[in-house]
C-alpha atoms as a PDB file:
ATOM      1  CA  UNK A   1      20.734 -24.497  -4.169  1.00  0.00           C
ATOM      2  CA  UNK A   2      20.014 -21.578  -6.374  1.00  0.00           C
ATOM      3  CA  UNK A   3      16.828 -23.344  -7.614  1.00  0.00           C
ATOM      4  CA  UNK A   4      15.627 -22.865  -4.230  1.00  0.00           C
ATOM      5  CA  UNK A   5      17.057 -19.437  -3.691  1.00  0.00           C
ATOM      6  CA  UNK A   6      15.110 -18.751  -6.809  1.00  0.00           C
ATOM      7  CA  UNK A   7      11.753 -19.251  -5.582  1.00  0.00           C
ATOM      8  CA  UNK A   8      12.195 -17.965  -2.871  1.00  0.00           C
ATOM      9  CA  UNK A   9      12.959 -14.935  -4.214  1.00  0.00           C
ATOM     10  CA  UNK A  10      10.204 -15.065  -6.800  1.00  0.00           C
ATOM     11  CA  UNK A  11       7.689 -15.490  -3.504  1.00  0.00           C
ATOM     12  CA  UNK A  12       8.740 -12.908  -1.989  1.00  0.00           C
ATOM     13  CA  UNK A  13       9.102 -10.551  -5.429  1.00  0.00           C
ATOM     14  CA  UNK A  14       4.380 -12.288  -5.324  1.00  0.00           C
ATOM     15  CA  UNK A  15       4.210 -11.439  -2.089  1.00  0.00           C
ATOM     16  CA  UNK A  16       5.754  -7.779  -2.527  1.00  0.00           C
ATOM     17  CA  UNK A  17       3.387  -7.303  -5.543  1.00  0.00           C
ATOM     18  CA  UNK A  18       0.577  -8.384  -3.663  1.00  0.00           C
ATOM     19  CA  UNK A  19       0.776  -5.872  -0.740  1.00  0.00           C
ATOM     20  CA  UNK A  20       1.650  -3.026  -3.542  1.00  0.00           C
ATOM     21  CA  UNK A  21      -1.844  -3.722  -5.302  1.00  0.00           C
ATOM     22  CA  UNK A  22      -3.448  -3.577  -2.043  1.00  0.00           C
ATOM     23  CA  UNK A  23      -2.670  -0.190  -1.006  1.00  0.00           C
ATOM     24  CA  UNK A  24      -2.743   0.915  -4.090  1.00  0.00           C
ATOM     25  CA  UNK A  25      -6.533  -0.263  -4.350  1.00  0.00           C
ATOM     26  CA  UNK A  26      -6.786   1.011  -0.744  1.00  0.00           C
ATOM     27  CA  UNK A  27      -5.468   4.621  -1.921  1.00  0.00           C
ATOM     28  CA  UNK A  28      -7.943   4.566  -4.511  1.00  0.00           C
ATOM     29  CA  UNK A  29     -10.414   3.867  -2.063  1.00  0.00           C
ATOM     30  CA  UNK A  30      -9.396   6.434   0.443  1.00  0.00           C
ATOM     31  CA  UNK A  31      -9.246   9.100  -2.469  1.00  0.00           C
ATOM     32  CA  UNK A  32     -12.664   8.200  -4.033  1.00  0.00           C
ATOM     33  CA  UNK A  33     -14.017   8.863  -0.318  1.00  0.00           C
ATOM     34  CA  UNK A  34     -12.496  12.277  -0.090  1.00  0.00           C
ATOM     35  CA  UNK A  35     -13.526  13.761  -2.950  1.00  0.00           C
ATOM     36  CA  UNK A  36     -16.947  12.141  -1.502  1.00  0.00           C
ATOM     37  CA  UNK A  37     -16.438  14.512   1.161  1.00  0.00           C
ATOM     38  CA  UNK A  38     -17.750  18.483   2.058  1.00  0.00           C
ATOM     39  CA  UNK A  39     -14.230  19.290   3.052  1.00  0.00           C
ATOM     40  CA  UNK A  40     -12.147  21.546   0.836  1.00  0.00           C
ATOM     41  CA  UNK A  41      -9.828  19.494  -1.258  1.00  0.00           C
ATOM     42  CA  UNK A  42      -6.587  20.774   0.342  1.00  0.00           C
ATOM     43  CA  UNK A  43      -6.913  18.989   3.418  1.00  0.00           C
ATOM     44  CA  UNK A  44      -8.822  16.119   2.396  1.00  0.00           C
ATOM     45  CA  UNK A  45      -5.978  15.165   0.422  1.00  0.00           C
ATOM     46  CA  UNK A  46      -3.300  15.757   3.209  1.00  0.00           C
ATOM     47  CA  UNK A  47      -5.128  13.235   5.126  1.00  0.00           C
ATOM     48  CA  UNK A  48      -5.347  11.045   2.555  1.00  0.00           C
ATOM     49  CA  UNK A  49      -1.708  11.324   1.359  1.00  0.00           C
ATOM     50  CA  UNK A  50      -1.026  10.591   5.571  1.00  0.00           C
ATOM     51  CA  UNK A  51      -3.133   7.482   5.886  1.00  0.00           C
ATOM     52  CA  UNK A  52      -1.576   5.883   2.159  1.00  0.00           C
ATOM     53  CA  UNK A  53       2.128   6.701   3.923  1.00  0.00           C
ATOM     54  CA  UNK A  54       0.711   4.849   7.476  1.00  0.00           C
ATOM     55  CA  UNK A  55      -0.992   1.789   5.353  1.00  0.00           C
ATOM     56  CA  UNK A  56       2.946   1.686   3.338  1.00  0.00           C
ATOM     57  CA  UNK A  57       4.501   1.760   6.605  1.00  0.00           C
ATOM     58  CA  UNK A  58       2.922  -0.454   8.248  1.00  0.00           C
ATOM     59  CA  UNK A  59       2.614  -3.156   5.179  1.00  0.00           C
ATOM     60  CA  UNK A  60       6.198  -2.988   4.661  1.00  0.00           C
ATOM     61  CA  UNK A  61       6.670  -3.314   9.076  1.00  0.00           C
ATOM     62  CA  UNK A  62       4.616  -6.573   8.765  1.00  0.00           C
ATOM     63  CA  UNK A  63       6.417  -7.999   5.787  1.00  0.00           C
ATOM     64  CA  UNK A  64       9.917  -7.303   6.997  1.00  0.00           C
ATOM     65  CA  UNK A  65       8.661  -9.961   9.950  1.00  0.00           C
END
């Protein structure tokens, strides 16, 4: 029984991983496109500090389900 309790804690510990590289690949994305941007610095970043914390909650919504 704790064999099994074991992996499934090690797929979840992957599957946790995984959605951590992806946004942090997709905050790296979102910041390389601000500083892309015209707009002054100070509020391109506030948006992109909001989207990162909407793609976090939302990643950790869909794996709580």
């Amino acid at each position: 029984m704790q064999r099994r309790s074991g992996q499934l804690d090690d797929s979840q510990v992957a599957a946790n991983l995984r959605c951590a590289i992806e946004l942090t690949e997709l905050g790296l994305a979102l910041r390389r496109s601000v500083l892309q941007q015209d707009e002054p610095q100070g509020d391109a970043m506030v948006k992109v500090m909001r989207e990162i914390r909407r793609a976090k909650e939302q990643a950790w919504r869909q794996n709580r389900s």
